[in-house]
N, C-alpha and C. Protein backbone atom coordinates (compact mmCIF):
# COMPACT_ATOMS: atom_id res chain seq x y z
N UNK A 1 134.11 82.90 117.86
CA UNK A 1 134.72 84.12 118.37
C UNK A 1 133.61 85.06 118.82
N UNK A 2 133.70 85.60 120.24
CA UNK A 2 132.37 86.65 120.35
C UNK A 2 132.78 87.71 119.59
N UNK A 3 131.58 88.73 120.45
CA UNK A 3 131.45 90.29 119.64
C UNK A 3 132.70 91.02 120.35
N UNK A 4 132.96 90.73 121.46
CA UNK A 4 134.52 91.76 121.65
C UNK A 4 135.59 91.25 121.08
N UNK A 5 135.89 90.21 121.23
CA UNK A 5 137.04 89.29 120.56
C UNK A 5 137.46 89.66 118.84
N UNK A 6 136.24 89.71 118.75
CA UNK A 6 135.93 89.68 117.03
C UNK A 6 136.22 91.57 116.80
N UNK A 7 135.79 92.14 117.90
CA UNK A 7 136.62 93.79 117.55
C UNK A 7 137.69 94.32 118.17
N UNK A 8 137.75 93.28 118.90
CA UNK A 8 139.58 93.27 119.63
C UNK A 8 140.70 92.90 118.70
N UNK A 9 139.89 91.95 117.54
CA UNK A 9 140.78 91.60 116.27
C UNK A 9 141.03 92.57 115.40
N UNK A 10 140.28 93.22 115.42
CA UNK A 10 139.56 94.73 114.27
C UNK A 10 140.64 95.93 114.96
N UNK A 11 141.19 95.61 116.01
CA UNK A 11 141.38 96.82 116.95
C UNK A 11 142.91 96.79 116.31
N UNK A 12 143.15 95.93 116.03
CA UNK A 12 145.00 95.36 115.65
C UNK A 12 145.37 96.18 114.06
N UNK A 13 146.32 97.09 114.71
CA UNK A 13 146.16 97.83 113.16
C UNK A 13 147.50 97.91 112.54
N UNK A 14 148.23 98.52 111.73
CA UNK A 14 149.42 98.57 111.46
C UNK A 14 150.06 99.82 112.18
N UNK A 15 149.12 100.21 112.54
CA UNK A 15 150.06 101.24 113.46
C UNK A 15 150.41 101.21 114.83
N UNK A 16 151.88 101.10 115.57
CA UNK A 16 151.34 101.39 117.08
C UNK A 16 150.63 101.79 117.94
N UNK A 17 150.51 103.12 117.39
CA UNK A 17 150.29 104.39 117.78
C UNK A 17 148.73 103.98 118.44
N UNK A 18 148.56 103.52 116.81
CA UNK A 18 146.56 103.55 116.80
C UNK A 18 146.92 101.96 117.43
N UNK A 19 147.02 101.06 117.40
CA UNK A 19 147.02 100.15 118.57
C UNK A 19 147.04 100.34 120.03
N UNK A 20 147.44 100.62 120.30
CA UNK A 20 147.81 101.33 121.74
C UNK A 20 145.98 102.05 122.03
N UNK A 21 145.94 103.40 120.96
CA UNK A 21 145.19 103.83 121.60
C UNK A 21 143.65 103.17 121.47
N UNK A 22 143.14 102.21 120.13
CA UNK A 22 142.34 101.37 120.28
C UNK A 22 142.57 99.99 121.73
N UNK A 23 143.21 99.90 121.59
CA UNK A 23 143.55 99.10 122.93
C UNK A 23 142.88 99.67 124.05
N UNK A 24 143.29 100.83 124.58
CA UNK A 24 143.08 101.24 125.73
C UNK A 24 141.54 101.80 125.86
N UNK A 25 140.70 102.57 124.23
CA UNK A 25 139.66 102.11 124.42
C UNK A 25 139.15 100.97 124.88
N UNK A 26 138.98 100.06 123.97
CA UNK A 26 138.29 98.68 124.38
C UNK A 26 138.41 98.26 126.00
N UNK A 27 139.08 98.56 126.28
CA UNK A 27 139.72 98.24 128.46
C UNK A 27 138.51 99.40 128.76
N UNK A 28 138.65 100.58 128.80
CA UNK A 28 137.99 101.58 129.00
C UNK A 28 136.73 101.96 128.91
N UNK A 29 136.32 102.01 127.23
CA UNK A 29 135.08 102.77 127.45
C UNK A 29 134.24 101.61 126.65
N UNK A 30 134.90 100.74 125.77
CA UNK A 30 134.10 99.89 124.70
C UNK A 30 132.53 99.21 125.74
N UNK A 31 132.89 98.10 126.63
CA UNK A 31 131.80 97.90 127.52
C UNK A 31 130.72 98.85 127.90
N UNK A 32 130.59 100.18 127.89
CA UNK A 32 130.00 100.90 128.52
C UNK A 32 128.83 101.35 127.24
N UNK A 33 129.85 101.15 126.02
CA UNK A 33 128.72 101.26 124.92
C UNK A 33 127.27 100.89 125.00
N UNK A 34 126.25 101.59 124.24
CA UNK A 34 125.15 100.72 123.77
C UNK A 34 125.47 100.16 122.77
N UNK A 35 124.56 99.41 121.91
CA UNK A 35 123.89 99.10 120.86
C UNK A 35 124.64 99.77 119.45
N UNK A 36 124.05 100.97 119.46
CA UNK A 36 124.15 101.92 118.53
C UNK A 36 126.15 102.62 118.64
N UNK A 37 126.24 102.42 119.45
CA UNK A 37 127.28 103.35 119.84
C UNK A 37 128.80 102.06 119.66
N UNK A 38 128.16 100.87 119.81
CA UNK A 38 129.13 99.65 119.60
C UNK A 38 129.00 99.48 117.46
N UNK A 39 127.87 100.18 116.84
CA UNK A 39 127.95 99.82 115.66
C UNK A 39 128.89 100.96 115.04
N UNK A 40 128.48 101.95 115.74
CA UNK A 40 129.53 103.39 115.21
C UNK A 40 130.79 102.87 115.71
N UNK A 41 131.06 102.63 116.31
CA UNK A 41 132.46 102.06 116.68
C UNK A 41 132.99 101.14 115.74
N UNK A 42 132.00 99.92 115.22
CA UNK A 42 132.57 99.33 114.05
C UNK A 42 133.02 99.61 112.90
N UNK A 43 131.93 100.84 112.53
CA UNK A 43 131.93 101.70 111.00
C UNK A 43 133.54 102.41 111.59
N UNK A 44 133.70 103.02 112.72
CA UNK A 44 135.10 103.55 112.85
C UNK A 44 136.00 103.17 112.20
N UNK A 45 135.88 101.66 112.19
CA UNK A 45 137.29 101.07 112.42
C UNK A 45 137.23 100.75 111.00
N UNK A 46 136.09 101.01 109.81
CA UNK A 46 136.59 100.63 108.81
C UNK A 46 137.27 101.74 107.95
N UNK A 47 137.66 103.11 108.37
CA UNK A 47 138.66 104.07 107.86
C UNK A 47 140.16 103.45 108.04
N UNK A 48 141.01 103.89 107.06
CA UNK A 48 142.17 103.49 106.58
C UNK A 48 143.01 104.22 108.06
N UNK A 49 143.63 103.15 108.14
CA UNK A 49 145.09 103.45 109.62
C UNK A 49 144.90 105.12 109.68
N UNK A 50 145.60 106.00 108.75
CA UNK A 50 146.38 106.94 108.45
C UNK A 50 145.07 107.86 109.30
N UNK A 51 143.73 107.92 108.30
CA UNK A 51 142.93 108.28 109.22
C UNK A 51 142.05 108.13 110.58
N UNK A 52 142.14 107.11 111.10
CA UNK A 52 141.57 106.79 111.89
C UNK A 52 142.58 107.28 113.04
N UNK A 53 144.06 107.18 112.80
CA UNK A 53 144.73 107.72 113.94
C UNK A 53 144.92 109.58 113.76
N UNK A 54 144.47 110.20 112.80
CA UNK A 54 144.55 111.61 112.38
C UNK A 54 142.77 112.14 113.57
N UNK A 55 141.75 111.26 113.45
CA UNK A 55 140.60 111.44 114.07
C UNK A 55 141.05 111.34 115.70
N UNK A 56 141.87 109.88 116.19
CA UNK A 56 142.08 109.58 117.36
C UNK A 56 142.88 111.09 118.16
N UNK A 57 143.78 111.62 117.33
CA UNK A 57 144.91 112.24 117.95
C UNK A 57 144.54 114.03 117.61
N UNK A 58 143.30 113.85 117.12
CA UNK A 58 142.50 115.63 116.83
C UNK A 58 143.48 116.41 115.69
N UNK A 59 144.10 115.33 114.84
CA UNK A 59 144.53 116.23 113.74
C UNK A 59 143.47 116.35 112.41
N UNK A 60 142.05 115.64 112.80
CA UNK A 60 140.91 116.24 111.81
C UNK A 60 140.28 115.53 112.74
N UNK A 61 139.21 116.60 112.15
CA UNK A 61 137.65 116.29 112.75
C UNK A 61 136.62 115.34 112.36
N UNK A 62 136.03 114.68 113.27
CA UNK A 62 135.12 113.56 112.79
C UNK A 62 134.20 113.98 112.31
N UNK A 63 132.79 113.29 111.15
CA UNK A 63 132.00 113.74 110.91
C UNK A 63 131.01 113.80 111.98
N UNK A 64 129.79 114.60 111.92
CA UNK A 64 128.71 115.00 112.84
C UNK A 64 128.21 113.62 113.84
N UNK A 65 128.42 112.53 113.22
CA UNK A 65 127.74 111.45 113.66
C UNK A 65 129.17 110.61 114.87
N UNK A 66 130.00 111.06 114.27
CA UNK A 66 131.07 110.23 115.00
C UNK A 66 131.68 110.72 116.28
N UNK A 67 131.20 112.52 116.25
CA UNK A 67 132.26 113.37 117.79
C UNK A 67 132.11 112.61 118.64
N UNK A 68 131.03 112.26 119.40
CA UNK A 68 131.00 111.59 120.90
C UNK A 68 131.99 110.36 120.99
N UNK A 69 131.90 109.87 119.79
CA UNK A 69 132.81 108.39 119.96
C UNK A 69 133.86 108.62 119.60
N UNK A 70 133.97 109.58 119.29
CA UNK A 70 135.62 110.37 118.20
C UNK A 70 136.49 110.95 119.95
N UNK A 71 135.40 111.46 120.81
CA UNK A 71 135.67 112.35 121.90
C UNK A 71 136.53 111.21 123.26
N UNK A 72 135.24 110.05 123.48
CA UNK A 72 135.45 109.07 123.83
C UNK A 72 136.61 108.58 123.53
N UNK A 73 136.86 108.39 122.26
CA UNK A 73 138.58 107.98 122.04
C UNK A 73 139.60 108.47 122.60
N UNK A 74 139.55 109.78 122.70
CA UNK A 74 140.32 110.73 122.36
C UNK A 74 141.05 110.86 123.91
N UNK A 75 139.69 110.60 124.68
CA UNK A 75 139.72 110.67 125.85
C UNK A 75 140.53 109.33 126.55
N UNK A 76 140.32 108.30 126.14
CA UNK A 76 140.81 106.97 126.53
C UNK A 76 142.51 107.09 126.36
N UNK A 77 142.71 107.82 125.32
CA UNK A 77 144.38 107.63 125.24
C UNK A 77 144.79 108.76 126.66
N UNK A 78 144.06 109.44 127.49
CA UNK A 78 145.05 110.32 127.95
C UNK A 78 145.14 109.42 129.61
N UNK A 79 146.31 110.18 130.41
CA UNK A 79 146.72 108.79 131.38
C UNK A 79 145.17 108.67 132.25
N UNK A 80 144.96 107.64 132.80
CA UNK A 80 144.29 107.87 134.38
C UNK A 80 144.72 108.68 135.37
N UNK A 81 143.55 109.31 135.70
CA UNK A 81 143.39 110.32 137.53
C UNK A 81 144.02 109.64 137.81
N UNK A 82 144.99 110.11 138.99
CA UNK A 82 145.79 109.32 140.31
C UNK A 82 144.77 109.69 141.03
């Protein structure tokens, strides 16, 4: 299994909600990552559903290390420019 596959699996959560909007990251911004910014993305995904979609949807704030990729998310769920 590669390295996207293997966090495309990671991406599958019990929630729609946060499915959907991990989904539409990974299409979006995941590729564009570096290095560093693909490992913060992993540590993301190991917070429990409840929070990880409370961070995605700005009902709490990420810690200092996570805004840009917290922002990035946040950003991926809203529609595309026409």
């Amino acid at each position: 299994m590669g390295d996207v596959d293997r966090v495309r699996w990671r991406c599958r959560r019990g929630l729609l909600e946060l499915d959907l909007v991990l989904g539409e990251f990974l299409e979006r911004c995941y590729g564009g990552l570096d290095a560093d910014g693909r490992r913060l993305f992993d540590e993301l995904l190991e917070q429990p559903d409840n929070d990880l979609l409370d961070l995605a949807m700005g009902r709490s704030e990420p810690p200092p290390r996570y805004r840009a990729l917290v922002a990035m998310l946040r950003g991926a769920g809203e529609p595309a420019p026409m």
